[in-house]
PDB file of N, CA and C in Angstrom:
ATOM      1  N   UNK A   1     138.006 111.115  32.353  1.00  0.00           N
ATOM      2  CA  UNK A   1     137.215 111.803  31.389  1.00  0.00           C
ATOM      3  C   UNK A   1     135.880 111.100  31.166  1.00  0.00           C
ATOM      4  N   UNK A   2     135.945 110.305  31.912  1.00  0.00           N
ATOM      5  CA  UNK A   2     134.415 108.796  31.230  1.00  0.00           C
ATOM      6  C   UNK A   2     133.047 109.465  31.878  1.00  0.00           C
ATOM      7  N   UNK A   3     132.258 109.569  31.243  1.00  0.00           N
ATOM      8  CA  UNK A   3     130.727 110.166  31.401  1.00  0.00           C
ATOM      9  C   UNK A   3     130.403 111.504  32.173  1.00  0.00           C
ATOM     10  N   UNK A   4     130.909 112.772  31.315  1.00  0.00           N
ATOM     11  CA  UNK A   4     131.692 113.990  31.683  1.00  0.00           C
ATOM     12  C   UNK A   4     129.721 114.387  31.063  1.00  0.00           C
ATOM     13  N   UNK A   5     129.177 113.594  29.908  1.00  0.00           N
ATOM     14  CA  UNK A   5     127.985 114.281  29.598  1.00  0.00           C
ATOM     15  C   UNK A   5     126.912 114.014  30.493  1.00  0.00           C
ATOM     16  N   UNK A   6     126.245 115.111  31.028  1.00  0.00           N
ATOM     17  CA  UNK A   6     125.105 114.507  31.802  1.00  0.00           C
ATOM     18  C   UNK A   6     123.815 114.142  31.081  1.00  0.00           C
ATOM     19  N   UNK A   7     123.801 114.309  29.634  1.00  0.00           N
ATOM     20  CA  UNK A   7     122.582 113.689  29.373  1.00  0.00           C
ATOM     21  C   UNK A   7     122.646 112.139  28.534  1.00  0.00           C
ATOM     22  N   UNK A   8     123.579 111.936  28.449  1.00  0.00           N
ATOM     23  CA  UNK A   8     124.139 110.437  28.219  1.00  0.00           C
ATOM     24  C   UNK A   8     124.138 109.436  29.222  1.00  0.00           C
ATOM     25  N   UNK A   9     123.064 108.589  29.014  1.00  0.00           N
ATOM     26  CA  UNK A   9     122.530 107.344  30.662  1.00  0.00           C
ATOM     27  C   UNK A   9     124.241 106.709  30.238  1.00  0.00           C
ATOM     28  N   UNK A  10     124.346 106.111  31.613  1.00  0.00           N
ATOM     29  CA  UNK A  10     125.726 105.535  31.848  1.00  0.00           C
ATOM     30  C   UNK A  10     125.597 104.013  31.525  1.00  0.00           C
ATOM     31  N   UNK A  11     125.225 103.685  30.617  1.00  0.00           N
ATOM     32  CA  UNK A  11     125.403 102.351  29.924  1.00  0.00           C
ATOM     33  C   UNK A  11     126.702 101.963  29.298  1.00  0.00           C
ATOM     34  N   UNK A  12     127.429 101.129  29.861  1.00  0.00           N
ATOM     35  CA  UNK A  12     128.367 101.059  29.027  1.00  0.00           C
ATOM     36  C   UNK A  12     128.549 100.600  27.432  1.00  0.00           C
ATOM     37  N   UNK A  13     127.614  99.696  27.327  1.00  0.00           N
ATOM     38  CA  UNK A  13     128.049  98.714  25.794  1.00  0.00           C
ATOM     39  C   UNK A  13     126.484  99.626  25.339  1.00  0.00           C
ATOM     40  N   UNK A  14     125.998 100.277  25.603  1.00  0.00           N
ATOM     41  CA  UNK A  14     124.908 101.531  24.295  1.00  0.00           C
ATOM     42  C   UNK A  14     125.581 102.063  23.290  1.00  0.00           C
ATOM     43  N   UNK A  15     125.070 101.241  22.314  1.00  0.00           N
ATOM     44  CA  UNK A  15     125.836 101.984  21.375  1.00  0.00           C
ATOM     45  C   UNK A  15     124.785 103.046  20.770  1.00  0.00           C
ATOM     46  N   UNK A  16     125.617 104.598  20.253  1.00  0.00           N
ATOM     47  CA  UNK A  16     124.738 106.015  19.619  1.00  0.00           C
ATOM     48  C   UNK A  16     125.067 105.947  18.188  1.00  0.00           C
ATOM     49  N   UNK A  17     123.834 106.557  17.249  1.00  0.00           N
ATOM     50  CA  UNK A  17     123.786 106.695  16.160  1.00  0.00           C
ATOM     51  C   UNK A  17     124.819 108.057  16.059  1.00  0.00           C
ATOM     52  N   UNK A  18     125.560 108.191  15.115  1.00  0.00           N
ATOM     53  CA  UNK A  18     125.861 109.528  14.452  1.00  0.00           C
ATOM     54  C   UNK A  18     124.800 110.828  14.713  1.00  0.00           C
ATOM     55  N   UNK A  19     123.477 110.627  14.496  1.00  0.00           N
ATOM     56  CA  UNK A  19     122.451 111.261  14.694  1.00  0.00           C
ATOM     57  C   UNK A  19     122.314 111.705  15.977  1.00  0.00           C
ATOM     58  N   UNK A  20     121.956 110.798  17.010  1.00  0.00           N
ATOM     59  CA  UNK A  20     122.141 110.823  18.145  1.00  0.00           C
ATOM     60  C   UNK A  20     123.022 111.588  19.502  1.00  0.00           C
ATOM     61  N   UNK A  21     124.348 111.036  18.949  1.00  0.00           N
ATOM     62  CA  UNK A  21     125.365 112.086  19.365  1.00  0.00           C
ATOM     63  C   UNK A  21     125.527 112.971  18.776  1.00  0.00           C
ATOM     64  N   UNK A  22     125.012 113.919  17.638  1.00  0.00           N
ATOM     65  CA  UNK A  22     125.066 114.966  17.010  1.00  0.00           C
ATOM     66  C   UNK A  22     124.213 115.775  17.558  1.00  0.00           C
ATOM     67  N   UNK A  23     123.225 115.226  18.168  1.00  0.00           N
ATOM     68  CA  UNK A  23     122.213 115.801  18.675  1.00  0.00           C
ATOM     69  C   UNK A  23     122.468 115.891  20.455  1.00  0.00           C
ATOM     70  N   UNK A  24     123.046 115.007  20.994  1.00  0.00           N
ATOM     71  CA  UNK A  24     123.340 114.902  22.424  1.00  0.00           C
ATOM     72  C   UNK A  24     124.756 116.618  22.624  1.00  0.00           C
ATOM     73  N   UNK A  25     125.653 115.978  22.071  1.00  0.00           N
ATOM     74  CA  UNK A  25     126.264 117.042  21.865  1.00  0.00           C
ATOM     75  C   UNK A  25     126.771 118.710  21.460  1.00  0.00           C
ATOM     76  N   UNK A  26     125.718 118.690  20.594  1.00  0.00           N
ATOM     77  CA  UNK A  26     125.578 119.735  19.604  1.00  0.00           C
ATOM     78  C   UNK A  26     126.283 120.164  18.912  1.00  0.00           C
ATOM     79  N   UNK A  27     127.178 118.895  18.144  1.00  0.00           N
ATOM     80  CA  UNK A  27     128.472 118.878  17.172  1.00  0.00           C
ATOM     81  C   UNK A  27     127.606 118.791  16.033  1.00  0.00           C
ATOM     82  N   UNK A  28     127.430 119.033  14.962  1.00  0.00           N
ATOM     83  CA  UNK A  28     127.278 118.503  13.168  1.00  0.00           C
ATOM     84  C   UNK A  28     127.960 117.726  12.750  1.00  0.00           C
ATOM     85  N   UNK A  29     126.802 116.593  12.208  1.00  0.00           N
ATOM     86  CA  UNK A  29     127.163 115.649  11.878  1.00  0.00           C
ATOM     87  C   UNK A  29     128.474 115.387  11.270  1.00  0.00           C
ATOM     88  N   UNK A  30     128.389 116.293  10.277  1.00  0.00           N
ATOM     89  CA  UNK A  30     129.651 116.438   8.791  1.00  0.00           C
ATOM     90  C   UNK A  30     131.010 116.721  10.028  1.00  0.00           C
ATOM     91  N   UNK A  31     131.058 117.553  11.029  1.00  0.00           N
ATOM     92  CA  UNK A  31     131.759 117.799  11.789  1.00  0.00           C
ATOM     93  C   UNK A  31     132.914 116.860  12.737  1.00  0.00           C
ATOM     94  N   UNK A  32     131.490 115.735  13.431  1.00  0.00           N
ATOM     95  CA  UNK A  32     131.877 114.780  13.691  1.00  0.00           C
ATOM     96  C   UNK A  32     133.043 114.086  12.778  1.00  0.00           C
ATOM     97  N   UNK A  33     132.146 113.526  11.136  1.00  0.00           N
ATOM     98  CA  UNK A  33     132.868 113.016   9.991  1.00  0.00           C
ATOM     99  C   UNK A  33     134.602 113.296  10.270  1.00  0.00           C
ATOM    100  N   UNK A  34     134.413 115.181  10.335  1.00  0.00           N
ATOM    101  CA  UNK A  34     135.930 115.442  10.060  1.00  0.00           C
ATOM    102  C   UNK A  34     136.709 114.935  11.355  1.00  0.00           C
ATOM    103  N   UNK A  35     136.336 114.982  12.458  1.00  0.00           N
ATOM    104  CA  UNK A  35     136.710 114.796  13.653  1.00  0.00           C
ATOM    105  C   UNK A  35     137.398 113.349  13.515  1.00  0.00           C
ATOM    106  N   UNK A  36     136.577 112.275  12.786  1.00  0.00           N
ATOM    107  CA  UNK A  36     137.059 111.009  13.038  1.00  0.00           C
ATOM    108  C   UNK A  36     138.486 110.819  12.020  1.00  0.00           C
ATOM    109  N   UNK A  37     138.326 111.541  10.803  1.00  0.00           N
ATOM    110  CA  UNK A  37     139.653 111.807   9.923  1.00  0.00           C
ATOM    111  C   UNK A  37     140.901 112.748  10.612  1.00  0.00           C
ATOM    112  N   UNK A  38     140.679 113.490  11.746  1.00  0.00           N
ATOM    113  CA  UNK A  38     141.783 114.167  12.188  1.00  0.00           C
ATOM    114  C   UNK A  38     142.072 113.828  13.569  1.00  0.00           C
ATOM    115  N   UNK A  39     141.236 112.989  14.389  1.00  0.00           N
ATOM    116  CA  UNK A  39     141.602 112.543  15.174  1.00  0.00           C
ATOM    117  C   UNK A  39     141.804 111.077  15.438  1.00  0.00           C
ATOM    118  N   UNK A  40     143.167 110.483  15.715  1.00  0.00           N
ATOM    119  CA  UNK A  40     142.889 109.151  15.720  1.00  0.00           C
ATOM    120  C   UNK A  40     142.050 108.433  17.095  1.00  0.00           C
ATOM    121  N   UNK A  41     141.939 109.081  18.121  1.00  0.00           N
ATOM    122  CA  UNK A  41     141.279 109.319  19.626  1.00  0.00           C
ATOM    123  C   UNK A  41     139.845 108.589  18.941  1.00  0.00           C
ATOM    124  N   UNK A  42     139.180 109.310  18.514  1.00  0.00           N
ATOM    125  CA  UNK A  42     137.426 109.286  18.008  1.00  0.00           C
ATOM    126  C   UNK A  42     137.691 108.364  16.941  1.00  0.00           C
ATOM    127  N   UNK A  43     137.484 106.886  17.126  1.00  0.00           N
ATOM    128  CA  UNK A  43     136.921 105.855  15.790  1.00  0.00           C
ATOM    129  C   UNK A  43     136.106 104.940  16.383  1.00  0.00           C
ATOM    130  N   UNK A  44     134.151 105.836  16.047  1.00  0.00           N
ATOM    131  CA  UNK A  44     133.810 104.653  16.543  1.00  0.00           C
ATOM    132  C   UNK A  44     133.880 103.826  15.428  1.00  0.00           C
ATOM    133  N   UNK A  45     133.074 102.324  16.501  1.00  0.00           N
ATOM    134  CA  UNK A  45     133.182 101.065  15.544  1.00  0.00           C
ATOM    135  C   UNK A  45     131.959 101.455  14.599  1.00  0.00           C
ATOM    136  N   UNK A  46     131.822 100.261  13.808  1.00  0.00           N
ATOM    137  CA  UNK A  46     131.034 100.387  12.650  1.00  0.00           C
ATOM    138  C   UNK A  46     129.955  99.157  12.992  1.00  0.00           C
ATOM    139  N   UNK A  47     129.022  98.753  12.310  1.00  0.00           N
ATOM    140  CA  UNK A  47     128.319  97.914  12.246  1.00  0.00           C
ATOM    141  C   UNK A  47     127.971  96.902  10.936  1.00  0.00           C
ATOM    142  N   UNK A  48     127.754  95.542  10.788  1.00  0.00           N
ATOM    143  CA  UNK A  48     127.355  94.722   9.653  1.00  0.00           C
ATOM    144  C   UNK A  48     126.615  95.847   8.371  1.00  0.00           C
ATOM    145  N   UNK A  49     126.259  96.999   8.678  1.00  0.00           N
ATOM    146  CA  UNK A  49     125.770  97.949   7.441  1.00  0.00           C
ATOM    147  C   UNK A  49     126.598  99.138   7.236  1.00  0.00           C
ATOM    148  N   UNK A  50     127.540  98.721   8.202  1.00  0.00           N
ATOM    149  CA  UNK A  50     128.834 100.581   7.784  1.00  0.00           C
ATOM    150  C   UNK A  50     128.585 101.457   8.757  1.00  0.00           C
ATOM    151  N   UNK A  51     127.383 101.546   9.445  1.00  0.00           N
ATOM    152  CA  UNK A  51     127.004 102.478  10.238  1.00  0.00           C
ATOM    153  C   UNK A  51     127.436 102.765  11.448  1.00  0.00           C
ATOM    154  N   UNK A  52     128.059 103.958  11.319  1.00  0.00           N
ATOM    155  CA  UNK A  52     129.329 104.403  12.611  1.00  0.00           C
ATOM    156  C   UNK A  52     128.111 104.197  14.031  1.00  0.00           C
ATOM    157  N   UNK A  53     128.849 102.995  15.004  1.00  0.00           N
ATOM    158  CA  UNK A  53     128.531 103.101  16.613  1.00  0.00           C
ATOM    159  C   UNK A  53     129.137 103.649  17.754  1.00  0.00           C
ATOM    160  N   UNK A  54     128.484 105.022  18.315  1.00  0.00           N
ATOM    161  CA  UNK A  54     129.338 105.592  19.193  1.00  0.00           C
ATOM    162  C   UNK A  54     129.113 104.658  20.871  1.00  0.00           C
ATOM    163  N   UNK A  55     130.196 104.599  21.198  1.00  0.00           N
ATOM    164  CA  UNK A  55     130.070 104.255  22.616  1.00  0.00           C
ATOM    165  C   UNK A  55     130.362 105.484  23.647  1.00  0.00           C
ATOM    166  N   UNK A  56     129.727 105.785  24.881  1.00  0.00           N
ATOM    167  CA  UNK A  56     129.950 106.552  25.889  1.00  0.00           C
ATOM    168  C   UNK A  56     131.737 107.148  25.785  1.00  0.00           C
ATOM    169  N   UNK A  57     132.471 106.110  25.430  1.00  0.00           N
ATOM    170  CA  UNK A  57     133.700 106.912  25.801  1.00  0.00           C
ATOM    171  C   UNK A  57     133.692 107.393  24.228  1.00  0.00           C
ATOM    172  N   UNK A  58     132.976 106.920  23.489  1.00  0.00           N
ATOM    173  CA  UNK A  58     133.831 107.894  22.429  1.00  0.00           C
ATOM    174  C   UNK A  58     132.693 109.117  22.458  1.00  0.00           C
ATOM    175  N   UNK A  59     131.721 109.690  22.977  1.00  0.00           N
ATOM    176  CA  UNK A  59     131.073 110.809  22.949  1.00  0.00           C
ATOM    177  C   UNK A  59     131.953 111.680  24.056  1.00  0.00           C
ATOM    178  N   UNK A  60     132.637 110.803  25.478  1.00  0.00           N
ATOM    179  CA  UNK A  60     133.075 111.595  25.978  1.00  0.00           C
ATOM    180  C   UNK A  60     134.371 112.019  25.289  1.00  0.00           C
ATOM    181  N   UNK A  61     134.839 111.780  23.921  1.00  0.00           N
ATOM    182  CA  UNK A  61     136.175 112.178  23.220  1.00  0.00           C
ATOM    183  C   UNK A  61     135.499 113.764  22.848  1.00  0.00           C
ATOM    184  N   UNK A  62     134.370 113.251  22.159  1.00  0.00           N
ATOM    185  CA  UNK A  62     134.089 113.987  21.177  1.00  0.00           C
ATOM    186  C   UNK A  62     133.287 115.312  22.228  1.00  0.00           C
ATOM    187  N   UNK A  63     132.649 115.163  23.508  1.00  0.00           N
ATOM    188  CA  UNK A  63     132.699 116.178  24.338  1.00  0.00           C
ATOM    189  C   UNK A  63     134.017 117.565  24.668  1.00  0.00           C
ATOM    190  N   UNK A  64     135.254 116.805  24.747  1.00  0.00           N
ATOM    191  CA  UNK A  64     136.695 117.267  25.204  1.00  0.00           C
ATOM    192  C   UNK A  64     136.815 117.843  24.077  1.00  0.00           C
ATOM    193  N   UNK A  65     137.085 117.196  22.716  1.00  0.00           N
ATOM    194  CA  UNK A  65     137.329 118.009  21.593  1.00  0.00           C
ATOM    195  C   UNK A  65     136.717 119.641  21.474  1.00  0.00           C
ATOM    196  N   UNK A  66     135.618 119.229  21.594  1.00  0.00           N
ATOM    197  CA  UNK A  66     134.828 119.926  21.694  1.00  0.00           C
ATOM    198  C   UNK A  66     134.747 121.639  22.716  1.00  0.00           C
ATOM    199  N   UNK A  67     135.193 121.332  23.466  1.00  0.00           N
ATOM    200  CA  UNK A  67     135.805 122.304  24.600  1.00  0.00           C
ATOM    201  C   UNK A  67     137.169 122.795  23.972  1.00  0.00           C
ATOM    202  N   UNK A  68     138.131 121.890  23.531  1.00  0.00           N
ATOM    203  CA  UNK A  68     139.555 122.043  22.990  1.00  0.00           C
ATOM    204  C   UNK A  68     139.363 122.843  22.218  1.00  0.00           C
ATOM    205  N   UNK A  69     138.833 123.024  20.994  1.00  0.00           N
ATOM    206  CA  UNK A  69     138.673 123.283  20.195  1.00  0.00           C
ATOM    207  C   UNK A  69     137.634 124.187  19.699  1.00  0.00           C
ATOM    208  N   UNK A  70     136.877 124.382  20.546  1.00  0.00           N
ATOM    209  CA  UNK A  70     135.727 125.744  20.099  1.00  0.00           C
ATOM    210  C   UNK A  70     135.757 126.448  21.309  1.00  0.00           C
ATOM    211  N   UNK A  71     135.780 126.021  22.662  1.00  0.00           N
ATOM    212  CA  UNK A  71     135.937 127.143  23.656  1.00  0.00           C
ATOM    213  C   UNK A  71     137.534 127.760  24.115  1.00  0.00           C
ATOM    214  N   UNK A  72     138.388 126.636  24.071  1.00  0.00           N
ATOM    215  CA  UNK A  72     140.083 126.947  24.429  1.00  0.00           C
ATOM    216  C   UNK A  72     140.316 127.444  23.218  1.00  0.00           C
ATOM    217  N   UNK A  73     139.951 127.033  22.168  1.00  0.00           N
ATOM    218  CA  UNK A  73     139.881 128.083  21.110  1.00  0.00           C
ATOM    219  C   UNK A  73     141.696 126.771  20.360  1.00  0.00           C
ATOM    220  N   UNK A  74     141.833 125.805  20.776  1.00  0.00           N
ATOM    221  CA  UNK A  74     143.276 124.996  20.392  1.00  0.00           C
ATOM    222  C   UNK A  74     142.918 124.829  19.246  1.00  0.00           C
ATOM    223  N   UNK A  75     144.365 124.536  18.190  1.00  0.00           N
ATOM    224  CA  UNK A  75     144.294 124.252  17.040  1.00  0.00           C
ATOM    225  C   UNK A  75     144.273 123.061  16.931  1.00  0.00           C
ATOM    226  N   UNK A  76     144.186 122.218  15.721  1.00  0.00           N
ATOM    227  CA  UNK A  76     143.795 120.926  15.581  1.00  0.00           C
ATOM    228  C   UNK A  76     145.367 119.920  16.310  1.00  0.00           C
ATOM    229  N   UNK A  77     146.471 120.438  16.118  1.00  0.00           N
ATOM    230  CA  UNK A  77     147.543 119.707  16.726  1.00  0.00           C
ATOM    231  C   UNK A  77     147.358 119.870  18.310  1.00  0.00           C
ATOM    232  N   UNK A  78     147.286 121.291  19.157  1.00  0.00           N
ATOM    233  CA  UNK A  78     147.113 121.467  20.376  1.00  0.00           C
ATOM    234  C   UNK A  78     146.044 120.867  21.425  1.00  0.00           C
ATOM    235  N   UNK A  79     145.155 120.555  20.248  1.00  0.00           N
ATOM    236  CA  UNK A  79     144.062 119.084  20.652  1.00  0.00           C
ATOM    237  C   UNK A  79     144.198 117.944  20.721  1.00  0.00           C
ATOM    238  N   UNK A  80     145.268 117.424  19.903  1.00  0.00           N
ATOM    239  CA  UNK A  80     145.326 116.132  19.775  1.00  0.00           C
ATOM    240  C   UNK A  80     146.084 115.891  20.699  1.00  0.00           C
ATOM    241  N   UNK A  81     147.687 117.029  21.062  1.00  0.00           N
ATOM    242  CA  UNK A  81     148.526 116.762  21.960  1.00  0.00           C
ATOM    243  C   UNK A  81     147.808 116.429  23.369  1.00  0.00           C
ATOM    244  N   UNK A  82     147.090 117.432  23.766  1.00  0.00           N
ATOM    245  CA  UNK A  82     146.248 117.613  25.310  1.00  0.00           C
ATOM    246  C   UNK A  82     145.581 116.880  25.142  1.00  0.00           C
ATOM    247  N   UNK A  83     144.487 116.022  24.159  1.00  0.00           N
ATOM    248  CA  UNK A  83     143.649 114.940  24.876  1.00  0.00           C
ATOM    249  C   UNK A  83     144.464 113.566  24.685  1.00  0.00           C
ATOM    250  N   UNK A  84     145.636 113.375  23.729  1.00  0.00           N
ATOM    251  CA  UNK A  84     146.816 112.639  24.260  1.00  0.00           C
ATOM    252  C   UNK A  84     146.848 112.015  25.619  1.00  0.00           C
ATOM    253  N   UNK A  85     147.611 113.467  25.977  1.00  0.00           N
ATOM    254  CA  UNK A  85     147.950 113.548  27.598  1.00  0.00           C
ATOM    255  C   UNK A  85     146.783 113.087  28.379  1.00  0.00           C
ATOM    256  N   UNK A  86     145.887 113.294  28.386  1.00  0.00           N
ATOM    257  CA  UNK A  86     144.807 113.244  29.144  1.00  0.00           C
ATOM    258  C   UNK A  86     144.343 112.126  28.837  1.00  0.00           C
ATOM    259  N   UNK A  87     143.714 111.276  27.624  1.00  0.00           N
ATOM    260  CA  UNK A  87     143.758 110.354  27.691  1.00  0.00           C
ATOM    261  C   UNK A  87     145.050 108.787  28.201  1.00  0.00           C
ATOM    262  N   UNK A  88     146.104 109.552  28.132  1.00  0.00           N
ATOM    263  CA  UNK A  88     146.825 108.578  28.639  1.00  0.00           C
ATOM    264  C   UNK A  88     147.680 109.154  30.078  1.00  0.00           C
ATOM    265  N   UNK A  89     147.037 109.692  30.879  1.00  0.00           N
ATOM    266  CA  UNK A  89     147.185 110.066  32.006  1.00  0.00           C
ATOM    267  C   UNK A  89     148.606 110.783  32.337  1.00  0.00           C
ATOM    268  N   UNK A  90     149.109 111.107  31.155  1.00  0.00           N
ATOM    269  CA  UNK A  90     150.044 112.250  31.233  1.00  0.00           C
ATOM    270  C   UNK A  90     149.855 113.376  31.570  1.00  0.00           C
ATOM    271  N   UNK A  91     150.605 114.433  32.550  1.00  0.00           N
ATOM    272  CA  UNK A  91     150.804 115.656  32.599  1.00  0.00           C
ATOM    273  C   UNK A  91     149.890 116.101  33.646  1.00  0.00           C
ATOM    274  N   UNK A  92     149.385 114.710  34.089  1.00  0.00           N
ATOM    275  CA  UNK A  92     148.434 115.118  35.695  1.00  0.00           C
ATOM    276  C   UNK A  92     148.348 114.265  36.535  1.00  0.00           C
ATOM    277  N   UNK A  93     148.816 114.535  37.849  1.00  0.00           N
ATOM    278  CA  UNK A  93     148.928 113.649  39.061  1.00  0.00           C
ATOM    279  C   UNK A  93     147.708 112.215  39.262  1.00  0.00           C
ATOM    280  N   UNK A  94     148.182 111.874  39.429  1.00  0.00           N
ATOM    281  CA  UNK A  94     147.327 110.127  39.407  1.00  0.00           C
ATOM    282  C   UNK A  94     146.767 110.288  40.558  1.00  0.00           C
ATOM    283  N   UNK A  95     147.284 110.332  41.422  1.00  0.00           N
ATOM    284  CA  UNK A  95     146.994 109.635  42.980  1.00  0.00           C
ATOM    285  C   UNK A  95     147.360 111.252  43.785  1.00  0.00           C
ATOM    286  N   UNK A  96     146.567 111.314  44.918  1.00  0.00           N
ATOM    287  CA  UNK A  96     146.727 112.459  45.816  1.00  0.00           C
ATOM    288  C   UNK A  96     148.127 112.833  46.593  1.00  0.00           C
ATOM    289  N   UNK A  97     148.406 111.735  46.485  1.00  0.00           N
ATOM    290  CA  UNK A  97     150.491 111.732  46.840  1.00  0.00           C
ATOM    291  C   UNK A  97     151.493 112.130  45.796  1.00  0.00           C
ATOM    292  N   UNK A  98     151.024 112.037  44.609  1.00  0.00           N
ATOM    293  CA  UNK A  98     152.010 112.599  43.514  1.00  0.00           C
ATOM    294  C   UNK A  98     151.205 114.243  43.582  1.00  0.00           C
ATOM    295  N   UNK A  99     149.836 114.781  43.966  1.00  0.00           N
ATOM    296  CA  UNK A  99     150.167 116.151  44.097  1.00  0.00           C
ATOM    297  C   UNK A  99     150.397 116.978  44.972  1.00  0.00           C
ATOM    298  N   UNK A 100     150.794 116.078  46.290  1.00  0.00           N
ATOM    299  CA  UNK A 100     151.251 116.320  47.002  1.00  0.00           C
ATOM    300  C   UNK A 100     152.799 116.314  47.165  1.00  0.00           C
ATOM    301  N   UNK A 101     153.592 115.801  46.406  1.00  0.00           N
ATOM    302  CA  UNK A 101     154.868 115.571  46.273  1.00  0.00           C
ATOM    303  C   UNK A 101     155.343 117.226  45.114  1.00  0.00           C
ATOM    304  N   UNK A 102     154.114 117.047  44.082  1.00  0.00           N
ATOM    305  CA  UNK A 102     154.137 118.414  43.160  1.00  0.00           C
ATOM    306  C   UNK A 102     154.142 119.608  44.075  1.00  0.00           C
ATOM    307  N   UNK A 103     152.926 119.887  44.912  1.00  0.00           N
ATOM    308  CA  UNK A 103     152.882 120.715  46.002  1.00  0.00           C
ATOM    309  C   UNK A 103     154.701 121.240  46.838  1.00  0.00           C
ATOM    310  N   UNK A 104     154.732 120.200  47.324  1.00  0.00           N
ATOM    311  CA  UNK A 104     156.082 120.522  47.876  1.00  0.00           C
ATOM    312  C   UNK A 104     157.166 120.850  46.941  1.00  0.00           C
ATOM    313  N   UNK A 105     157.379 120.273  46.151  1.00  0.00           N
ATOM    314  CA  UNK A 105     158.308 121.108  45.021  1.00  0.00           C
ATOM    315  C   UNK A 105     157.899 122.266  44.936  1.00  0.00           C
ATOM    316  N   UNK A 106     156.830 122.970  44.506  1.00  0.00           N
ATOM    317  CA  UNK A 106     156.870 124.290  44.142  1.00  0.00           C
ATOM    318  C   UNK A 106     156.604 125.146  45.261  1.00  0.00           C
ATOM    319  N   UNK A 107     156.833 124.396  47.150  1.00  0.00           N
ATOM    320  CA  UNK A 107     156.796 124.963  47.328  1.00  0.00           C
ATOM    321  C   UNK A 107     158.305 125.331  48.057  1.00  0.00           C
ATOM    322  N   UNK A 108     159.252 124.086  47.909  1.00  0.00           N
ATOM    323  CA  UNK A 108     160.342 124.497  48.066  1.00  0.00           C
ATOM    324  C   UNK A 108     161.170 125.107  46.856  1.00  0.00           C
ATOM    325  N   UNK A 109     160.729 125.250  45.531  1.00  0.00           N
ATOM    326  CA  UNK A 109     161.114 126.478  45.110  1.00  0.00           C
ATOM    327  C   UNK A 109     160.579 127.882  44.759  1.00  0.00           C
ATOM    328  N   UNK A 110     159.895 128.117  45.435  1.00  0.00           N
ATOM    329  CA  UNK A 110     159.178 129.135  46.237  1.00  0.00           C
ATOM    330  C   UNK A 110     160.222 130.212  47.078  1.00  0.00           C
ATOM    331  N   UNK A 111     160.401 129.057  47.835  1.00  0.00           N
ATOM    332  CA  UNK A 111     161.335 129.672  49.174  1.00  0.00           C
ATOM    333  C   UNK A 111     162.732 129.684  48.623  1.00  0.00           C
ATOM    334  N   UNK A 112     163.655 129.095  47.830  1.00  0.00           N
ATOM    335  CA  UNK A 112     164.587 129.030  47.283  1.00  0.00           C
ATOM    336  C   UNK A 112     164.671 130.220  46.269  1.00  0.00           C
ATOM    337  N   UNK A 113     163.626 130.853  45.363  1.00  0.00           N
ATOM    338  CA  UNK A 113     163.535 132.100  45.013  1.00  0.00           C
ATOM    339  C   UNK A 113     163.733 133.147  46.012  1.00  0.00           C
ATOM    340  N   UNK A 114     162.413 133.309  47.406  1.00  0.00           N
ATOM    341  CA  UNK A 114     162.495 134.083  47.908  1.00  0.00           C
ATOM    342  C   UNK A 114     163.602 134.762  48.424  1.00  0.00           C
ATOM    343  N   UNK A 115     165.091 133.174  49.241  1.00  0.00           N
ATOM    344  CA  UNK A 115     165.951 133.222  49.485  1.00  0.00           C
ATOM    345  C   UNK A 115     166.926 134.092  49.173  1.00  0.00           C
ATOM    346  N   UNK A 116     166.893 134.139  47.315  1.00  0.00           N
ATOM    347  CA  UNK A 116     167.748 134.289  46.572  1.00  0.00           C
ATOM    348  C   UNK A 116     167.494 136.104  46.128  1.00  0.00           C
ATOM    349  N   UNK A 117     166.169 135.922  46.494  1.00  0.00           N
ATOM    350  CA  UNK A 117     165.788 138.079  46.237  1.00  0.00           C
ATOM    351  C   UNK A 117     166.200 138.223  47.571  1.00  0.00           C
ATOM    352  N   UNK A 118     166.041 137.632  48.813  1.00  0.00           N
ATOM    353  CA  UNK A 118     166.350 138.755  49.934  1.00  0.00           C
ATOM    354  C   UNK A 118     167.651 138.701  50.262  1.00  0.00           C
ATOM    355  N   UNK A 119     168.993 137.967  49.464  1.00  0.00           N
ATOM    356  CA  UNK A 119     169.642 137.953  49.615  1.00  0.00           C
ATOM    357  C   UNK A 119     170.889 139.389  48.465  1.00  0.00           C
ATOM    358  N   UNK A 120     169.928 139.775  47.799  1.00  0.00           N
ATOM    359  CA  UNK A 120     170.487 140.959  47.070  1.00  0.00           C
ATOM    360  C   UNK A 120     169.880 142.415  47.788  1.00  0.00           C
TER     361      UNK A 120
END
């Protein structure tokens, strides 16, 4: 999921104002706010004055949400579950051999269906 925004330079330790990523994104501010109270995913750090610092991965949270939740149209639990998963590499093949191993399962039950209709 790491630097999914293309107008975000790929710096890692840049830290973004609230402002900033409100504006990179086109989330509202107050929005963001709620985002960091309902998601535990999105906390950026803070700074010696309180002032929330976003880092690249947490804009790319707040990108995904963002899709979850205003274009998939997910409710606030169906978001948290799926970027869960996704953030912790659940529910999708790692390596090109585990979807290739997926591949063959569905496609030997494929044929194990077919089997089973041309046999009535």
């Amino acid at each position: 999921m790491r630097g999914k925004c293309c107008n975000i330079p790929q710096v890692e330790d840049r830290r973004y104002s609230i402002s900033e990523v409100s504006e990179l994104t086109d989330v509202p501010k107050h929005v963001l706010r709620q985002w960091e109270d309902r998601f535990s995913y999105l906390k950026p750090k803070r700074d010696h004055n309180g002032r929330r610092r976003y880092y690249v991965k947490d804009i790319d949270v707040v990108q995904r949400l963002k899709q979850l939740l205003w274009h998939e149209k997910l409710t606030t639990e169906g978001a948290l579950k799926r970027l869960g998963q996704e953030l912790h590499g659940e529910g999708r093949p790692q390596t090109r051999r585990q979807v290739m191993e997926i591949v063959d399962k569905i496609e030997a039950e494929a044929r194990q269906m077919l089997d089973i209709l041309g046999d009535e």
